[in-house]
N, C-alpha and C. Protein backbone atom coordinates (compact mmCIF):
# COMPACT_ATOMS: atom_id res chain seq x y z
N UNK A 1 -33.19 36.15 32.42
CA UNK A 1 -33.31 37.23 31.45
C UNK A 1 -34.44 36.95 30.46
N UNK A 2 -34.44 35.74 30.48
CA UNK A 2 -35.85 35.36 28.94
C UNK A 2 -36.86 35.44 29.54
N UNK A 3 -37.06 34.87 30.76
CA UNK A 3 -38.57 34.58 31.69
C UNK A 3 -38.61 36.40 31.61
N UNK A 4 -37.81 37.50 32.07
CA UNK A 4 -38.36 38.86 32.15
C UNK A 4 -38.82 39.35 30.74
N UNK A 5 -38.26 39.06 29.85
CA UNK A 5 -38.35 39.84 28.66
C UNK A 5 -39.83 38.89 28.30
N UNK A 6 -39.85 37.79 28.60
CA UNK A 6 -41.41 37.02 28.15
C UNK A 6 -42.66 37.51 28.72
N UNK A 7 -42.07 37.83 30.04
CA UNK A 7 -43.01 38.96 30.65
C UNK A 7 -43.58 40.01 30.17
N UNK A 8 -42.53 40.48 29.97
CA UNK A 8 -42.81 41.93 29.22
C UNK A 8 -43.59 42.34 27.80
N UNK A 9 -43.26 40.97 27.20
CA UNK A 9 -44.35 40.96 25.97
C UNK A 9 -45.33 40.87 26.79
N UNK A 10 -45.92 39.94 27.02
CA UNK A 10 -47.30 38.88 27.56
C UNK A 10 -47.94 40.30 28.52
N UNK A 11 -47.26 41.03 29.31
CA UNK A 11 -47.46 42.20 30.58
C UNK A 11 -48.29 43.52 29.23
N UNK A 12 -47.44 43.43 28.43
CA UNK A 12 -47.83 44.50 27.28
C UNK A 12 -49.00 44.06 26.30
N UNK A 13 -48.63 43.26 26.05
CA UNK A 13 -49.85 42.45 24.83
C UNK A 13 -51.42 42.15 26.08
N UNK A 14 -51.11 42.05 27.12
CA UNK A 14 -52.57 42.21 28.26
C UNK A 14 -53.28 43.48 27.87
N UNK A 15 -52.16 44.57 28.40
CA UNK A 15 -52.49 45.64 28.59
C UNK A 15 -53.06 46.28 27.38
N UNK A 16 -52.59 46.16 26.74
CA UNK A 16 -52.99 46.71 25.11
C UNK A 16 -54.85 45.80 25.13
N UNK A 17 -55.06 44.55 25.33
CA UNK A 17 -56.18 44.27 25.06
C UNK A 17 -57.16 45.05 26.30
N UNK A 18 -56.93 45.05 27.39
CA UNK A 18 -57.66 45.86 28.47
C UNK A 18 -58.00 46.81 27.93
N UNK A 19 -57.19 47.82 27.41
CA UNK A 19 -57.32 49.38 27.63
C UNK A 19 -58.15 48.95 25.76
N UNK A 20 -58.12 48.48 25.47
CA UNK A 20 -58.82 48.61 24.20
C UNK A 20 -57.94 48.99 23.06
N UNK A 21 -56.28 49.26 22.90
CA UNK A 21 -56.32 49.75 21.83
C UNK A 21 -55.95 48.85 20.92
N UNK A 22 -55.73 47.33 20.41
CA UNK A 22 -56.18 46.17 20.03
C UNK A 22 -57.55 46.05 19.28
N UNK A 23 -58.20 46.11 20.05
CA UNK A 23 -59.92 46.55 19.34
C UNK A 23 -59.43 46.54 18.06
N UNK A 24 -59.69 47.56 17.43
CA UNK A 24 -59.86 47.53 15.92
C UNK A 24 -59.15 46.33 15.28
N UNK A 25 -58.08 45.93 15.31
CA UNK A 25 -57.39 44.13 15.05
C UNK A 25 -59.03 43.42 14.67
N UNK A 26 -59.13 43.32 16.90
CA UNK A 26 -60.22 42.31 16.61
C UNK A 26 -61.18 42.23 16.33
N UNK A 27 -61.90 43.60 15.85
CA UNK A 27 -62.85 43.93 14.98
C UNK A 27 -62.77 43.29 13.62
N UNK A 28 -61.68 43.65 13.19
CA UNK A 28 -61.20 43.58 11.66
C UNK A 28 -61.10 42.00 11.11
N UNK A 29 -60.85 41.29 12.41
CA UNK A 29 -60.41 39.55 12.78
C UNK A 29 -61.78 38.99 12.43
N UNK A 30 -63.12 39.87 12.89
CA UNK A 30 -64.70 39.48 13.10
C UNK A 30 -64.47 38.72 14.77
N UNK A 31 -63.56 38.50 15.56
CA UNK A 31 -63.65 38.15 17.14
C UNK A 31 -64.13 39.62 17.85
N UNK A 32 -64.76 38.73 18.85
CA UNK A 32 -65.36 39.52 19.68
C UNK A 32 -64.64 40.28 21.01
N UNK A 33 -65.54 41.33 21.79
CA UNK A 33 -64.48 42.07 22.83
C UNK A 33 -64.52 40.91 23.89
N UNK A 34 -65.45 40.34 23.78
CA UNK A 34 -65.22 39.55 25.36
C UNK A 34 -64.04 38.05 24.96
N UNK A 35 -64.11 37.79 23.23
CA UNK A 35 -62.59 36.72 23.10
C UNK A 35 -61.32 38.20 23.63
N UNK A 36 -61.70 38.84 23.47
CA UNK A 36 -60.13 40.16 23.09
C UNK A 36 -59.93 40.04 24.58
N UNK A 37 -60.71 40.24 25.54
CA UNK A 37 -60.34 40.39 27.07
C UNK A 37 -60.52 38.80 27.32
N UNK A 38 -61.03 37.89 27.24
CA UNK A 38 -60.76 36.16 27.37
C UNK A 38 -59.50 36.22 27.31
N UNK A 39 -58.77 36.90 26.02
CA UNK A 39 -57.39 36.25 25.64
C UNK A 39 -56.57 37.10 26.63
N UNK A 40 -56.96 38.46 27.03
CA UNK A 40 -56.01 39.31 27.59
C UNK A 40 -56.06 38.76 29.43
N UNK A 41 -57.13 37.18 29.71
CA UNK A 41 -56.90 36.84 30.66
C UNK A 41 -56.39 35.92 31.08
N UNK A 42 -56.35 34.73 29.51
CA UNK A 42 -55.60 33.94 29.86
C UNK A 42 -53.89 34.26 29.80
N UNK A 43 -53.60 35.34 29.15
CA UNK A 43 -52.26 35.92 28.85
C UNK A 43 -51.97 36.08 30.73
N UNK A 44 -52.61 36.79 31.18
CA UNK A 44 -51.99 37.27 32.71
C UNK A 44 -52.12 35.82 33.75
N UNK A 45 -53.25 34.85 33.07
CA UNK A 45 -53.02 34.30 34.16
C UNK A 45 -51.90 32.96 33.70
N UNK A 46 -51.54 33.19 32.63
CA UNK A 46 -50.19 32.01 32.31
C UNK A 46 -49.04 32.70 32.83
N UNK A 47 -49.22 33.72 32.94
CA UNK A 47 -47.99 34.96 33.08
C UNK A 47 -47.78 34.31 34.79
N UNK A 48 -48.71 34.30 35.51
CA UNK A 48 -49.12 33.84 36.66
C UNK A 48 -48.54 32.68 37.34
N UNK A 49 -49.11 32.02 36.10
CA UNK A 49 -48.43 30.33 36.26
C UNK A 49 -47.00 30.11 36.22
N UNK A 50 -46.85 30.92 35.23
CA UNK A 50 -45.24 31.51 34.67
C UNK A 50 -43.94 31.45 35.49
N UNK A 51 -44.87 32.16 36.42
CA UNK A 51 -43.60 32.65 37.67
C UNK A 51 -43.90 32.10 39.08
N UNK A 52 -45.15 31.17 39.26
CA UNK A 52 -45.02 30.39 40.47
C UNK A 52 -44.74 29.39 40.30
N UNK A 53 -43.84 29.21 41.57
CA UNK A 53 -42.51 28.23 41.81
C UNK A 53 -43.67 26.33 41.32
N UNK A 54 -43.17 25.61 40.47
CA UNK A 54 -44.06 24.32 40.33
C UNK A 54 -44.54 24.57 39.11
N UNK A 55 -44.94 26.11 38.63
CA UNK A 55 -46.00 25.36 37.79
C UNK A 55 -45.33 26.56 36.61
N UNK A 56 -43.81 26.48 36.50
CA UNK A 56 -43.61 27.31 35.15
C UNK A 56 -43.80 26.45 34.03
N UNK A 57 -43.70 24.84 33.74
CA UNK A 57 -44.53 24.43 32.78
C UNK A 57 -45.85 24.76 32.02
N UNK A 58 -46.54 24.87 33.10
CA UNK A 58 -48.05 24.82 32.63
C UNK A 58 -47.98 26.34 32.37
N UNK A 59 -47.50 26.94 33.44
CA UNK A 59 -47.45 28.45 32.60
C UNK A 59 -47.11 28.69 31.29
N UNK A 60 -45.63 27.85 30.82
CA UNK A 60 -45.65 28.03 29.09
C UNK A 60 -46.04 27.67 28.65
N UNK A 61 -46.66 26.60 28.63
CA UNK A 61 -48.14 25.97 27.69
C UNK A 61 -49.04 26.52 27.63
N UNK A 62 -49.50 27.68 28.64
CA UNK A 62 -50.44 28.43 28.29
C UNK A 62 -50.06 29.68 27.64
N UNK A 63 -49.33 30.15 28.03
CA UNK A 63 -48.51 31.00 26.69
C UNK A 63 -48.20 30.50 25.72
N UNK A 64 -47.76 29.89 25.15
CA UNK A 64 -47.56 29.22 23.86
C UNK A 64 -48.87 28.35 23.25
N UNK A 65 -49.79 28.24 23.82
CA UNK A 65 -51.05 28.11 23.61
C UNK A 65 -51.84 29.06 22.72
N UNK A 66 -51.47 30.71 23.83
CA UNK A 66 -52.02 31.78 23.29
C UNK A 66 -50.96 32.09 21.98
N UNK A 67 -49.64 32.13 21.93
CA UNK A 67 -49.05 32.39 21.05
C UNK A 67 -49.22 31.51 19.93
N UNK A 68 -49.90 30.20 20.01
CA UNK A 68 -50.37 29.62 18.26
C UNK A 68 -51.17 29.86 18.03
N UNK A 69 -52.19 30.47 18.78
CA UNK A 69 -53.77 31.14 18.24
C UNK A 69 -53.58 32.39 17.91
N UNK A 70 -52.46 32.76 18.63
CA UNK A 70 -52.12 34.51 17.43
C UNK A 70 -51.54 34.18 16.04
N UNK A 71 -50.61 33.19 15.92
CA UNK A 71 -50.19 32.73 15.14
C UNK A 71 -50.92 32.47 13.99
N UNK A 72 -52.07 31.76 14.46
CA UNK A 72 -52.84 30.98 13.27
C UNK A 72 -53.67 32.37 12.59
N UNK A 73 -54.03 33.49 13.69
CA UNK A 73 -55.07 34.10 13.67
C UNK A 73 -54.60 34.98 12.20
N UNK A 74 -52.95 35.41 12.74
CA UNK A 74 -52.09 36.12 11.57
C UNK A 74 -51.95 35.46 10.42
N UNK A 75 -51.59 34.59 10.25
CA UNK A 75 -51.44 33.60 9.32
C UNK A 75 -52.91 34.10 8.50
N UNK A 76 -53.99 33.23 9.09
CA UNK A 76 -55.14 33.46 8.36
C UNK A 76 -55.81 34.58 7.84
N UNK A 77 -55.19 35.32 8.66
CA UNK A 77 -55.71 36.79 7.61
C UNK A 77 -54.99 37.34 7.18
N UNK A 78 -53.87 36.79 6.71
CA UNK A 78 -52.63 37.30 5.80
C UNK A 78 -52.12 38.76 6.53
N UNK A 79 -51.99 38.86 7.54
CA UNK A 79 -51.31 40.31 8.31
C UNK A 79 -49.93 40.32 8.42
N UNK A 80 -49.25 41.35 7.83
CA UNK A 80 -47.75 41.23 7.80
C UNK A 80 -46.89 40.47 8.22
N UNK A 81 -45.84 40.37 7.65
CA UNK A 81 -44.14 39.15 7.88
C UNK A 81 -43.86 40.15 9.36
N UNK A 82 -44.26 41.13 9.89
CA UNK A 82 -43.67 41.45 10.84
C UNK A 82 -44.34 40.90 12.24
N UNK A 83 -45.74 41.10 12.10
CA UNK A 83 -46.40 40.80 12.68
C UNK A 83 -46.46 38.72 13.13
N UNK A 84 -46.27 38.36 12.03
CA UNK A 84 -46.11 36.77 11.98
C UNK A 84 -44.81 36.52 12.47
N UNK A 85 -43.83 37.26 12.02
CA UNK A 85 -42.35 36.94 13.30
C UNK A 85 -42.10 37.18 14.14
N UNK A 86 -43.04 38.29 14.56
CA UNK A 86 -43.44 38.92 16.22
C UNK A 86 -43.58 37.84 17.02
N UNK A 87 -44.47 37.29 16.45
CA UNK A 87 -45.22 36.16 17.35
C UNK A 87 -44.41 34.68 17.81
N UNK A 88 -43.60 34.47 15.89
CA UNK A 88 -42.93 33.32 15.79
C UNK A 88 -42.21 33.20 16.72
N UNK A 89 -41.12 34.72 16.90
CA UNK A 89 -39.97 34.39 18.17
C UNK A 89 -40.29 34.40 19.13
N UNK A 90 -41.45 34.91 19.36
CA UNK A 90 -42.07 35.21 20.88
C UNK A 90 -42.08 33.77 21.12
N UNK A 91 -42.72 32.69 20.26
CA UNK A 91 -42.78 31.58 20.74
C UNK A 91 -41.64 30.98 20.94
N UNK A 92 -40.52 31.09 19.73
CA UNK A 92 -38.98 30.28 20.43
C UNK A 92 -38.88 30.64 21.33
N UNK A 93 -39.21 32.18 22.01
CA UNK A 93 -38.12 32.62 23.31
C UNK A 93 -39.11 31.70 24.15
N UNK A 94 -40.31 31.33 24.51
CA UNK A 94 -40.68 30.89 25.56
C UNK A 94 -40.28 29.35 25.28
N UNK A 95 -40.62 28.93 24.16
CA UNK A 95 -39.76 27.52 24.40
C UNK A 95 -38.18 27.53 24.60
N UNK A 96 -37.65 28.59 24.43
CA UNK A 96 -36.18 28.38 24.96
C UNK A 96 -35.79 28.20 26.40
N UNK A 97 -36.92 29.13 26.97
CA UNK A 97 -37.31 29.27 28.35
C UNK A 97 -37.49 28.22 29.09
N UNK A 98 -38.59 27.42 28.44
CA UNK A 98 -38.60 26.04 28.68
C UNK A 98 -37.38 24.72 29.16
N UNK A 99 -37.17 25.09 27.96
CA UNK A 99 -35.48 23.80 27.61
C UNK A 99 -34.80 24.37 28.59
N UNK A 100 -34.28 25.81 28.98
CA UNK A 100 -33.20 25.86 30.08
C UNK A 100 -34.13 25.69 31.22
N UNK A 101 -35.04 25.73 31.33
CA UNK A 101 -35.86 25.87 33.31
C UNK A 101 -35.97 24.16 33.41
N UNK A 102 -35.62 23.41 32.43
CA UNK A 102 -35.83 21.77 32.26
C UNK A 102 -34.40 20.70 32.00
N UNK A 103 -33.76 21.61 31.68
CA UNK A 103 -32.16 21.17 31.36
C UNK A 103 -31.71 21.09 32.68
N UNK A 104 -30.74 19.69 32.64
CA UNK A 104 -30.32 19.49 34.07
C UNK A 104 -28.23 19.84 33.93
């Protein structure tokens, strides 16, 4: 149930940078379109890693990778408590994800 719903952010937060409507963020950030689609590729391809059999580790490290550089990014430009807890739980749920796919 967590690995789908982690999906579903990471599947959405891609898509949103593809289609552009993100842009203005990373305008506003001073990052560029080609970091905005960089990030919207390492998002799909952890998503990737995510769900093939061996390598769901490295898949959440690369998600949770991307999720402390959103983190920091919010943080640093002071962008809403909603926006900064968006992110925060996004990161527990994938480390929760973690601990049970590692728990024996």
């Amino acid at each position: 149930m967590l690995k789908l719903l982690i999906s579903l952010i990471f599947a959405g937060a891609a898509l949103q940078k593809f289609t552009g409507k993100v842009a203005p963020n990373w305008d506003r950030w001073r990052y560029s379109r080609r970091f905005m689609y960089a990030t919207g590729i390492a998002e799909v391809s952890a998503l990737a890693a995510f769900w093939w059999p061996g390598l769901e580790l490295v898949g959440a490290a690369g998600l949770a990778l991307v999720l402390l550089g959103a983190l920091a990014t919010l943080i640093s430009h002071r962008e809403g408590v909603r926006h900064i807890a968006l992110a925060a739980l996004t990161l527990l749920v994938v480390l929760a994800q973690v601990y049970r796919s590692t728990a024996v």
